[in-house]
N, C-alpha and C. Protein backbone atom coordinates (compact mmCIF):
# COMPACT_ATOMS: atom_id res chain seq x y z
N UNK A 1 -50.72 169.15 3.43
CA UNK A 1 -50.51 169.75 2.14
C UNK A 1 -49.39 170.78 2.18
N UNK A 2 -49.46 171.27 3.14
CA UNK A 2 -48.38 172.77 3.38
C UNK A 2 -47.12 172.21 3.36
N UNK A 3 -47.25 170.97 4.56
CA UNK A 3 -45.68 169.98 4.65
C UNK A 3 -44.96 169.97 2.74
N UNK A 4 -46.24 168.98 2.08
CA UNK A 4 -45.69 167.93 0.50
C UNK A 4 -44.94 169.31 -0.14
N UNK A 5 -46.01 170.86 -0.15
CA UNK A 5 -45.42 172.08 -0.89
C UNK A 5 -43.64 172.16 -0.47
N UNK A 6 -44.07 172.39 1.03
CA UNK A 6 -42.31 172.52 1.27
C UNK A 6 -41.68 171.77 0.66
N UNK A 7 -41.82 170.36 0.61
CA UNK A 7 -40.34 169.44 0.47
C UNK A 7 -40.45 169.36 -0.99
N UNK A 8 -41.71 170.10 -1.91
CA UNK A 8 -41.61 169.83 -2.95
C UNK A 8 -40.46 170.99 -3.70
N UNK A 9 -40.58 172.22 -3.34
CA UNK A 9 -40.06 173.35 -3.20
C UNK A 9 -38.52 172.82 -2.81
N UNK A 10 -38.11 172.26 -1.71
CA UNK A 10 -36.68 171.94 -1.47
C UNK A 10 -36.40 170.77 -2.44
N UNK A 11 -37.09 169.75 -2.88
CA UNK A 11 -36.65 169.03 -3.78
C UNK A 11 -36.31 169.82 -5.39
N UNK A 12 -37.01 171.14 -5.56
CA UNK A 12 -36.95 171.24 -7.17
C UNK A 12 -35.47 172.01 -6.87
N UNK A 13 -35.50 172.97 -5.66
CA UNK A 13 -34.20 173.20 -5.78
C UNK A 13 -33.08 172.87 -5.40
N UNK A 14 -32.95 171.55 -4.97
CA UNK A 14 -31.45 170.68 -4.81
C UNK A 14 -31.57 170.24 -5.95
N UNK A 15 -32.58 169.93 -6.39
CA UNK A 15 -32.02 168.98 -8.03
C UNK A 15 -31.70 170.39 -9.04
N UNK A 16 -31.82 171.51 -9.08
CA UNK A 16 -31.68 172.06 -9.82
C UNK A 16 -30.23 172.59 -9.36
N UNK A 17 -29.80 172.93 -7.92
CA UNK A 17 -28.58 173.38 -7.72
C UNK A 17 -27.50 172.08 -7.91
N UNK A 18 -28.22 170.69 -7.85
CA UNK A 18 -27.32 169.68 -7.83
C UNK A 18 -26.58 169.60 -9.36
N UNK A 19 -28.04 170.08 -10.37
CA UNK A 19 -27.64 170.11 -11.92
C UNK A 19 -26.53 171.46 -12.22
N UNK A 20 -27.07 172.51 -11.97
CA UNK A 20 -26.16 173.45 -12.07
C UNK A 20 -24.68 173.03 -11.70
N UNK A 21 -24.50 172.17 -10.52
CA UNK A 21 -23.00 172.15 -10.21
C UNK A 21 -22.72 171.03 -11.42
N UNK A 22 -23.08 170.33 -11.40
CA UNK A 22 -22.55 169.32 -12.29
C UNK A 22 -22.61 169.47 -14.01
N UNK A 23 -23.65 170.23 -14.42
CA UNK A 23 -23.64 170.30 -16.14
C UNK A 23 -24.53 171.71 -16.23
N UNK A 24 -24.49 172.77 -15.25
CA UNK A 24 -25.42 173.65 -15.83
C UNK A 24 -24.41 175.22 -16.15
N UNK A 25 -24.69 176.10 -15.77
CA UNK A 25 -24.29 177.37 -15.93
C UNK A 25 -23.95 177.85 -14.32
N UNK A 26 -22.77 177.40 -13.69
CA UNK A 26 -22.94 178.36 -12.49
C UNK A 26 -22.33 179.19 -12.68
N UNK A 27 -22.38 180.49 -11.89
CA UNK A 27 -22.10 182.07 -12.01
C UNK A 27 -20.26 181.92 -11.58
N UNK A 28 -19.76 181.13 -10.85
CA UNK A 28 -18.64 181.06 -10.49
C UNK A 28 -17.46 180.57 -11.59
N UNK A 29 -18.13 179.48 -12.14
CA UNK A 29 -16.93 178.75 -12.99
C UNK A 29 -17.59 178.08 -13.78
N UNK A 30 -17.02 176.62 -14.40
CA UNK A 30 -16.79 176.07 -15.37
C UNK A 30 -18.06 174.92 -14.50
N UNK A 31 -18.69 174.38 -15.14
CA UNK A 31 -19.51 173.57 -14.07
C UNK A 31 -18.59 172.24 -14.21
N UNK A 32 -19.02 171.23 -13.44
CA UNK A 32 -18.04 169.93 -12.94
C UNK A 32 -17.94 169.08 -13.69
N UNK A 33 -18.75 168.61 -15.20
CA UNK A 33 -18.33 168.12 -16.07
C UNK A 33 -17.80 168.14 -17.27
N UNK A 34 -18.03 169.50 -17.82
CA UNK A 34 -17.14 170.12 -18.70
C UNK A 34 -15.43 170.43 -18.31
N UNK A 35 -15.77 170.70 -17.20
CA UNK A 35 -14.31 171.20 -16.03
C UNK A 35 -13.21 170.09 -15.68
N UNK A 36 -13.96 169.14 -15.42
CA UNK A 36 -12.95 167.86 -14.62
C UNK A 36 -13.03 167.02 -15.17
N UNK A 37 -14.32 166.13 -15.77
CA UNK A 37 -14.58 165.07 -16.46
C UNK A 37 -14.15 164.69 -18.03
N UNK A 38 -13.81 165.66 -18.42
CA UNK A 38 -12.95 165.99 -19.23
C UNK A 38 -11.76 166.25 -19.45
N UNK A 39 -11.28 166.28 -17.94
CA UNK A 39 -9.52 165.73 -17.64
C UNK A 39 -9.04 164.91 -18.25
N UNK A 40 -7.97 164.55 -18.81
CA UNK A 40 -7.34 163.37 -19.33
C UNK A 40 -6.45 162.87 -17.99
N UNK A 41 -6.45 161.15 -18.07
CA UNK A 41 -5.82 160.84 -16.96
C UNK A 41 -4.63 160.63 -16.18
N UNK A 42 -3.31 161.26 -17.27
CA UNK A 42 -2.25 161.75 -16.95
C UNK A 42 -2.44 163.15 -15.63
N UNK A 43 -3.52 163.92 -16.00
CA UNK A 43 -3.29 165.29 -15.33
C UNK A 43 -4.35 164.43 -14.07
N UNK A 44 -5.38 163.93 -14.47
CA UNK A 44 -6.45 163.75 -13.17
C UNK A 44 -5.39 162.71 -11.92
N UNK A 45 -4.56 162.12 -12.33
CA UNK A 45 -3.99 160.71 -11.86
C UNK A 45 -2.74 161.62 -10.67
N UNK A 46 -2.63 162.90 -11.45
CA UNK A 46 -1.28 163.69 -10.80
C UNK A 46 -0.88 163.99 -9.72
N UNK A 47 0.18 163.59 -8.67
CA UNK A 47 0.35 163.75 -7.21
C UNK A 47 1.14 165.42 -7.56
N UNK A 48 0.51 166.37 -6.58
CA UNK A 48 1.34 167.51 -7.26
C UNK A 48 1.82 167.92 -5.23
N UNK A 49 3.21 168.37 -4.95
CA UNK A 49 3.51 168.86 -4.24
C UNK A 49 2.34 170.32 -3.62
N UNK A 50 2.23 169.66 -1.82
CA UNK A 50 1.48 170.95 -1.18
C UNK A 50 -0.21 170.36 -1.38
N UNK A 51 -0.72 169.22 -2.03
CA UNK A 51 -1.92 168.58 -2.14
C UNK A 51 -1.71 167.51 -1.74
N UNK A 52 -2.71 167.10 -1.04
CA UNK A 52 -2.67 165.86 -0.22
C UNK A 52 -3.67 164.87 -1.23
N UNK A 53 -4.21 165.48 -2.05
CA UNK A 53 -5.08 164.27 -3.13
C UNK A 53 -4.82 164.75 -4.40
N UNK A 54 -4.89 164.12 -5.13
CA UNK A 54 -5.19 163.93 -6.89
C UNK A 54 -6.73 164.52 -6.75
N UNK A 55 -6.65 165.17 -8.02
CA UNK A 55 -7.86 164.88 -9.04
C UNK A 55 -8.95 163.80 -8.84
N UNK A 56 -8.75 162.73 -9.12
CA UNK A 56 -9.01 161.48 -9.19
C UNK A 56 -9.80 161.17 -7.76
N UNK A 57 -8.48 161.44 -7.42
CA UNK A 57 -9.16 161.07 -5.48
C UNK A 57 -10.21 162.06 -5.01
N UNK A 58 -10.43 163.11 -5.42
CA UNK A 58 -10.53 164.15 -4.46
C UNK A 58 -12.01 163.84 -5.55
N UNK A 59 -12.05 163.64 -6.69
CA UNK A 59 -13.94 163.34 -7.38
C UNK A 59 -14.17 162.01 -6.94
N UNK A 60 -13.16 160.92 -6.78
CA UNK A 60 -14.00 159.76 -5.86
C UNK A 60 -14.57 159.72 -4.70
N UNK A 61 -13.36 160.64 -3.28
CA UNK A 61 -14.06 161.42 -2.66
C UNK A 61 -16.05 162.07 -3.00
N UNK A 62 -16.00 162.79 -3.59
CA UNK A 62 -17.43 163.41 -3.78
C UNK A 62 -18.44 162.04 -4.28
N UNK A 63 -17.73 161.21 -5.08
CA UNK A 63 -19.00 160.21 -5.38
C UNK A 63 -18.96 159.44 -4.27
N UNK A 64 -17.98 158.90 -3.81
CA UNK A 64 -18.32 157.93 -2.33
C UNK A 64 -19.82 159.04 -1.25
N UNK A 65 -19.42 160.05 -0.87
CA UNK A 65 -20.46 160.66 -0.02
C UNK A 65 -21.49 161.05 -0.86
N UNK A 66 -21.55 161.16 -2.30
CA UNK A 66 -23.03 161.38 -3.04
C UNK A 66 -23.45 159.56 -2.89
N UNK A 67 -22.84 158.84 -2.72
CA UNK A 67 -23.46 157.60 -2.98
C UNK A 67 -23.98 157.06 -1.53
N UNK A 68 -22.91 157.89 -0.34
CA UNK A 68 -23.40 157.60 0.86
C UNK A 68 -25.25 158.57 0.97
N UNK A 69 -25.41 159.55 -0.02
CA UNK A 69 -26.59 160.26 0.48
C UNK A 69 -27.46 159.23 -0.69
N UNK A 70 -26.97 158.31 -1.30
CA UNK A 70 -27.92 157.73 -2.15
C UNK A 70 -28.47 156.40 -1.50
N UNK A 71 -27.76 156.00 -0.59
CA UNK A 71 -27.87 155.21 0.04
C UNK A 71 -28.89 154.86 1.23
N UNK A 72 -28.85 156.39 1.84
CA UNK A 72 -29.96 156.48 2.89
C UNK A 72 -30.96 157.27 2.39
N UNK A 73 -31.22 157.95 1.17
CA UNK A 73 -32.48 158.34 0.79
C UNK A 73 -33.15 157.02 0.19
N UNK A 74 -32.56 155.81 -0.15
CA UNK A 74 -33.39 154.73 -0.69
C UNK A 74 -33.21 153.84 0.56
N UNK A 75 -33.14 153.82 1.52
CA UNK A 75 -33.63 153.26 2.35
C UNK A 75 -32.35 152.48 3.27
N UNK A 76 -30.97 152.29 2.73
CA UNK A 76 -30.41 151.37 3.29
C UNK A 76 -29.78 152.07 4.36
N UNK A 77 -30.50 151.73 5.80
CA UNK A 77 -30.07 152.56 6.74
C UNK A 77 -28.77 151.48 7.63
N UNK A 78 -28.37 150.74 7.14
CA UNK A 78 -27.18 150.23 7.91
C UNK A 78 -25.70 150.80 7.08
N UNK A 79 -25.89 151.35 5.74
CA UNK A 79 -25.21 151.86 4.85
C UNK A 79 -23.96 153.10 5.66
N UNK A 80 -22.93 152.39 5.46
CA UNK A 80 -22.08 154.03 6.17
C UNK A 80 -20.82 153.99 5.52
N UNK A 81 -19.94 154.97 5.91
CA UNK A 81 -18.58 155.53 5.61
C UNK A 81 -17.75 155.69 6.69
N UNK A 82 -16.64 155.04 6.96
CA UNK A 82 -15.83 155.30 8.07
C UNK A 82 -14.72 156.41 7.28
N UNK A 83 -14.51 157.63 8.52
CA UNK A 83 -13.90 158.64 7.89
C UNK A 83 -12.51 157.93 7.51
N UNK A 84 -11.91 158.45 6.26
CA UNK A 84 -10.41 158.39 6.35
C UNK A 84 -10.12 157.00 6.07
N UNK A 85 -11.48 156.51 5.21
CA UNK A 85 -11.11 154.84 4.78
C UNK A 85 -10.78 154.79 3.31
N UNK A 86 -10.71 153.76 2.87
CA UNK A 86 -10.06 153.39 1.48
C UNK A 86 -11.49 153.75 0.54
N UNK A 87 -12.97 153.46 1.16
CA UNK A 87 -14.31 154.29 0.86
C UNK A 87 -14.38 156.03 0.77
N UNK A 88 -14.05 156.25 2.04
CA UNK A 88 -14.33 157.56 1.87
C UNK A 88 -12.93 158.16 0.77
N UNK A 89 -11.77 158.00 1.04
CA UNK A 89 -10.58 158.11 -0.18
C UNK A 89 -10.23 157.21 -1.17
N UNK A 90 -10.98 156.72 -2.14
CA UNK A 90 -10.27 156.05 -3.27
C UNK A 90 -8.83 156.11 -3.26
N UNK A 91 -8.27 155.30 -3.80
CA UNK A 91 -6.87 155.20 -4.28
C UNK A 91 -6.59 156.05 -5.41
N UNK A 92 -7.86 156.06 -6.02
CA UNK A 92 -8.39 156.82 -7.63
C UNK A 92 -7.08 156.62 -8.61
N UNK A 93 -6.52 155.41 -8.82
CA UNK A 93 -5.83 154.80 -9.46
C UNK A 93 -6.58 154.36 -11.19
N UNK A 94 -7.97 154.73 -11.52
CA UNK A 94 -8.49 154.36 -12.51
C UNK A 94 -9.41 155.59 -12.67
N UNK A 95 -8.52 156.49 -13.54
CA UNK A 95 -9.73 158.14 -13.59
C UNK A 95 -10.88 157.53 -14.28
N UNK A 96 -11.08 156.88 -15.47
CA UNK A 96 -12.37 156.67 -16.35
C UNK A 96 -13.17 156.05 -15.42
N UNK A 97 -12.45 154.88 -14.01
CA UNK A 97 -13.95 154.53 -13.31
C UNK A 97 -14.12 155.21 -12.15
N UNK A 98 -13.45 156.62 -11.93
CA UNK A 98 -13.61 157.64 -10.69
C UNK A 98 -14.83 158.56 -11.62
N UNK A 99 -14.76 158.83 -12.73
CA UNK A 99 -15.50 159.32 -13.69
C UNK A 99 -16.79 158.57 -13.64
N UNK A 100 -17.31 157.40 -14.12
CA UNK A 100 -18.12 156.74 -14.34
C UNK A 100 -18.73 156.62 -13.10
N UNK A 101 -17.63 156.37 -12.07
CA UNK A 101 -18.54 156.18 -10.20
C UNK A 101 -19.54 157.42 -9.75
N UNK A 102 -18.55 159.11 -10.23
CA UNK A 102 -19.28 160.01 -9.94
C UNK A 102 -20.62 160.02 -10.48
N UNK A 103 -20.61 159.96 -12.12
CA UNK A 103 -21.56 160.03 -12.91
C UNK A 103 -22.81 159.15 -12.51
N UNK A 104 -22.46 157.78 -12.40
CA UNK A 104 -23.59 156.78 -11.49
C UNK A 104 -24.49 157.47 -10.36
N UNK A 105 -23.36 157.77 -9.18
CA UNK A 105 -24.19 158.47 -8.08
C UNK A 105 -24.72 159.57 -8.37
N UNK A 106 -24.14 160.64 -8.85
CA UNK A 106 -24.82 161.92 -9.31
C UNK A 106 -26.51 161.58 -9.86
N UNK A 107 -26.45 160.41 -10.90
CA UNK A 107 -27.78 160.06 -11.38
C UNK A 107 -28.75 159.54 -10.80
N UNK A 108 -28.27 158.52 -9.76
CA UNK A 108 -28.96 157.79 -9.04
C UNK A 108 -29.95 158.88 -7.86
N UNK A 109 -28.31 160.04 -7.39
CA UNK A 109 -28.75 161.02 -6.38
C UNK A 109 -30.42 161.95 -6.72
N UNK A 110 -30.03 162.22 -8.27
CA UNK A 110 -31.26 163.13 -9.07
C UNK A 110 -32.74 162.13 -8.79
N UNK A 111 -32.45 161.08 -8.79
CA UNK A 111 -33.73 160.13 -8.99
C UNK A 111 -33.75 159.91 -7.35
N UNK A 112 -33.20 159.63 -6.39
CA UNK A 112 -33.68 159.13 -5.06
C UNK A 112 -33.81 160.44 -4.65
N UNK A 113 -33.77 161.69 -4.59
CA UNK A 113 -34.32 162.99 -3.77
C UNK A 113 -35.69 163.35 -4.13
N UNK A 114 -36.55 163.51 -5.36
CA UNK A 114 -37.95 163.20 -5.23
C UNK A 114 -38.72 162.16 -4.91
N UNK A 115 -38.16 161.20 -4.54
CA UNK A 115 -38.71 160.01 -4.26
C UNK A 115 -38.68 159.94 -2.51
N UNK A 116 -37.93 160.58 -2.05
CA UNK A 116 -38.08 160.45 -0.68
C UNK A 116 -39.31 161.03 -0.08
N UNK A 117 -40.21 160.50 0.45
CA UNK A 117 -41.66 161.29 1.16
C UNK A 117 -41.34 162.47 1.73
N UNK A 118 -42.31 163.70 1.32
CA UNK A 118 -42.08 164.35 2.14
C UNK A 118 -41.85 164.35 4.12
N UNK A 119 -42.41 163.71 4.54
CA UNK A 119 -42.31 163.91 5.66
C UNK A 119 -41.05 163.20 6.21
N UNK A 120 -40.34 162.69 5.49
CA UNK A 120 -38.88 162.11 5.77
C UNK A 120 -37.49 163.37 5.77
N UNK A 121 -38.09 164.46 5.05
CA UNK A 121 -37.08 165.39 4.75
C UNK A 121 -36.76 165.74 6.31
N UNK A 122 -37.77 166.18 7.27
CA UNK A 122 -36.96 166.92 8.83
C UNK A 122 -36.94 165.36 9.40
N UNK A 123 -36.91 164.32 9.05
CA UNK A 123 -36.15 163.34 9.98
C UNK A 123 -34.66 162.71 9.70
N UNK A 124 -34.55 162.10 11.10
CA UNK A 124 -32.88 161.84 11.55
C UNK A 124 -32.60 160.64 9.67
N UNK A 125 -31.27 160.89 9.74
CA UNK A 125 -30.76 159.90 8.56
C UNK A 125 -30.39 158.88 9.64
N UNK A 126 -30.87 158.06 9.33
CA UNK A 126 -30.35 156.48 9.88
C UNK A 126 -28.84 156.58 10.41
N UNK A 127 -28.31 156.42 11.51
CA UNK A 127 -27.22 155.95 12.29
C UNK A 127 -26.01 157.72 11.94
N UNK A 128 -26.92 158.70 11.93
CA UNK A 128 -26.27 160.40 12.34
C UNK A 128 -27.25 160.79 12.96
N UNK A 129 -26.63 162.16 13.24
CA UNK A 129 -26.92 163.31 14.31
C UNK A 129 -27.82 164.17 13.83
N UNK A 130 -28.27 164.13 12.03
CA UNK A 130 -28.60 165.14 11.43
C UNK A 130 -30.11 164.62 10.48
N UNK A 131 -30.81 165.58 10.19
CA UNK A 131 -31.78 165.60 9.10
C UNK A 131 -31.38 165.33 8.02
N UNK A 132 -32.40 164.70 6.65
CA UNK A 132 -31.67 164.34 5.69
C UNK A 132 -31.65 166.04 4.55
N UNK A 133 -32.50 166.64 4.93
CA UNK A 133 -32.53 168.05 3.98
C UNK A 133 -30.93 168.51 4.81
N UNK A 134 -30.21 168.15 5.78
CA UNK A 134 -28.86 168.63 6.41
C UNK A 134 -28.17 168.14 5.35
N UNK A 135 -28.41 166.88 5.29
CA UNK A 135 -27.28 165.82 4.46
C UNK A 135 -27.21 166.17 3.22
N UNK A 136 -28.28 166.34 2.42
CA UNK A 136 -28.44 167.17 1.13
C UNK A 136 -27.70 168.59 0.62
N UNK A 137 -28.02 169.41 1.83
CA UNK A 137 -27.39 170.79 1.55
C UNK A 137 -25.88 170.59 2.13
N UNK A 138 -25.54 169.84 3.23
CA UNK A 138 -23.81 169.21 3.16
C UNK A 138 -23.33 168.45 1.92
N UNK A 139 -24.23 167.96 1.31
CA UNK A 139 -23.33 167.45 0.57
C UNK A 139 -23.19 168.08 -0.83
N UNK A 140 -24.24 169.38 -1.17
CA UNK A 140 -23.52 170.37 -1.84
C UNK A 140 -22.55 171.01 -1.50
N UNK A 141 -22.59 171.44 -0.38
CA UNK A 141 -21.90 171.92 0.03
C UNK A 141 -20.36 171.44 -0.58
N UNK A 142 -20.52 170.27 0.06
CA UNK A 142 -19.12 169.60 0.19
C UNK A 142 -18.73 169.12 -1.09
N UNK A 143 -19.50 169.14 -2.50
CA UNK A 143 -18.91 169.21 -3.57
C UNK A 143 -18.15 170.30 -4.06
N UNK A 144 -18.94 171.28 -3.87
CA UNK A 144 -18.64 172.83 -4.02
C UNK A 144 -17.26 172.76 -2.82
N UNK A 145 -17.03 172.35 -2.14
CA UNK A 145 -15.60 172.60 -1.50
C UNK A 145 -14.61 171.77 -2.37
N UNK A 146 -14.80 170.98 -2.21
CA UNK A 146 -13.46 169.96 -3.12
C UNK A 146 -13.57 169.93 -4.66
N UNK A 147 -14.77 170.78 -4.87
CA UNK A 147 -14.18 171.33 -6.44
C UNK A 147 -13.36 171.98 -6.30
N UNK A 148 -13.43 173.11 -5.52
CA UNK A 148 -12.30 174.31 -5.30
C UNK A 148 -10.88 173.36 -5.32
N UNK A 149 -10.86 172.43 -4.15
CA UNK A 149 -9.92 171.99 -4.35
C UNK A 149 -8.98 171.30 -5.60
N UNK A 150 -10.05 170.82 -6.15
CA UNK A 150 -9.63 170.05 -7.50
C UNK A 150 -8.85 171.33 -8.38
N UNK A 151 -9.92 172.01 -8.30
CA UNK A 151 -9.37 173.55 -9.08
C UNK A 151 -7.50 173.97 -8.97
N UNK A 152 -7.50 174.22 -7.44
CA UNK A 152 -6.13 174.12 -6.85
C UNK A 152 -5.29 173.26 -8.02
N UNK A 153 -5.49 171.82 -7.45
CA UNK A 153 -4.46 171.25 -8.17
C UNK A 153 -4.46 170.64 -9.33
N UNK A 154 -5.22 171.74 -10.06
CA UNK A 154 -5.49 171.25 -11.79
C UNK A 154 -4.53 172.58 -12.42
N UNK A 155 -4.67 173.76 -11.44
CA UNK A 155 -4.19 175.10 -11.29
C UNK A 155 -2.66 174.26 -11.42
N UNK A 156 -2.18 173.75 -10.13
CA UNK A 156 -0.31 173.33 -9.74
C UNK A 156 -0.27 172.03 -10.97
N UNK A 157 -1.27 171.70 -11.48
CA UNK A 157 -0.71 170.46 -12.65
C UNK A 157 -0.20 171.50 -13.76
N UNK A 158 -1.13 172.44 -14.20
CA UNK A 158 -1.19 172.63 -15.64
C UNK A 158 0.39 174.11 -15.23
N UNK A 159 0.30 174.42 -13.76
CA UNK A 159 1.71 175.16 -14.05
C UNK A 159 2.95 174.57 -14.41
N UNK A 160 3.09 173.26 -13.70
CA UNK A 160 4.19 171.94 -13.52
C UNK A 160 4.41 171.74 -15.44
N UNK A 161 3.28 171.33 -16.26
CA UNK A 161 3.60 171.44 -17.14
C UNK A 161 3.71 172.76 -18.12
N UNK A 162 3.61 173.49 -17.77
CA UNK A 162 4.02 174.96 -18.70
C UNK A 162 5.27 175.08 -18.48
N UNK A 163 5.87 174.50 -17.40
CA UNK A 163 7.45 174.90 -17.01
C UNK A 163 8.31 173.93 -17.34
N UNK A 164 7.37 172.71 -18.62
CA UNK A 164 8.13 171.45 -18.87
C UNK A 164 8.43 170.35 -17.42
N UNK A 165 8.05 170.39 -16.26
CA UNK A 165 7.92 169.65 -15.40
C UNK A 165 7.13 168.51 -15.87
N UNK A 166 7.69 167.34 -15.37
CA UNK A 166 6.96 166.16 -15.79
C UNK A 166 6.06 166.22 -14.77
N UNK A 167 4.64 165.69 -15.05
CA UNK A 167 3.44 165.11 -13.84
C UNK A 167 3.26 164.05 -13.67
């Protein structure tokens, strides 16, 4: 019983920090769908000097690894990501389906994290080094990093055009 409390307790609050990043009120900024998803795809599509990704890329990025944690909380443990592949980096050549990809996994993610048994939370994720409550709080984590980044170069788009620079 003490175990189900814990993971029930870590489940209400990844889904609630997972909501906050994506459509709620965080204390930092603009949350991630009012903010980005609402890009038009001239600016999301934009290669800007000193960034090594787009917009585009850098939220396909986040849905490829939300879809990799959707993957092994429902069970498919042969499921992976080779770093630095055309998976883990989209081309993100199509913002409305880098948009729609995030939005999918994000939803899918909300529905497969209470569903995982508690006693699965302190075990290994299928074919890593790590727990899946690791993989969970990395992969906030790691949204919350490459938002920043997105931020960056939504920051160098929207200067490029104030100065009449084409994007």
């Amino acid at each position: 019983m003490k175990e189900e409390n814990a993971s029930l307790t870590i489940v209400n609050d990844v889904i609630k920090q997972l909501n906050t990043f994506y459509n709620g009120d965080p204390w930092v900024t603009d949350n991630f769908r009012s903010r980005i998803l609402s890009l038009n795809s001239e600016d999301a599509l934009a290669k800007v000097d000193g960034h090594n990704h787009s917009i585009a890329q850098l939220v396909g990025h986040i849905a490829a690894w939300t879809n990799f944690a959707v993957q092994k909380l429902t069970g498919n443990d042969g499921y992976d990501i080779e770093d630095n592949s055309i998976v883990d980096w989209p081309a993100g050549g199509d913002w409305k389906n880098a948009c729609d990809e995030f939005e999918t996994a994000h939803k899918k993610l909300l529905v497969a994290i209470p569903d995982l048994p508690a006693e699965k939370w302190s075990a290994k994720v299928p074919g890593r080094n790590y727990t899946f409550i690791y993989l969970i709080n990395g992969l906030l984590q790691h949204a919350w990093y490459h938002y920043g980044q997105i931020g960056s170069v939504l920051a160098a788009v929207n200067k490029k055009k104030a100065s009449n620079i084409p994007v």
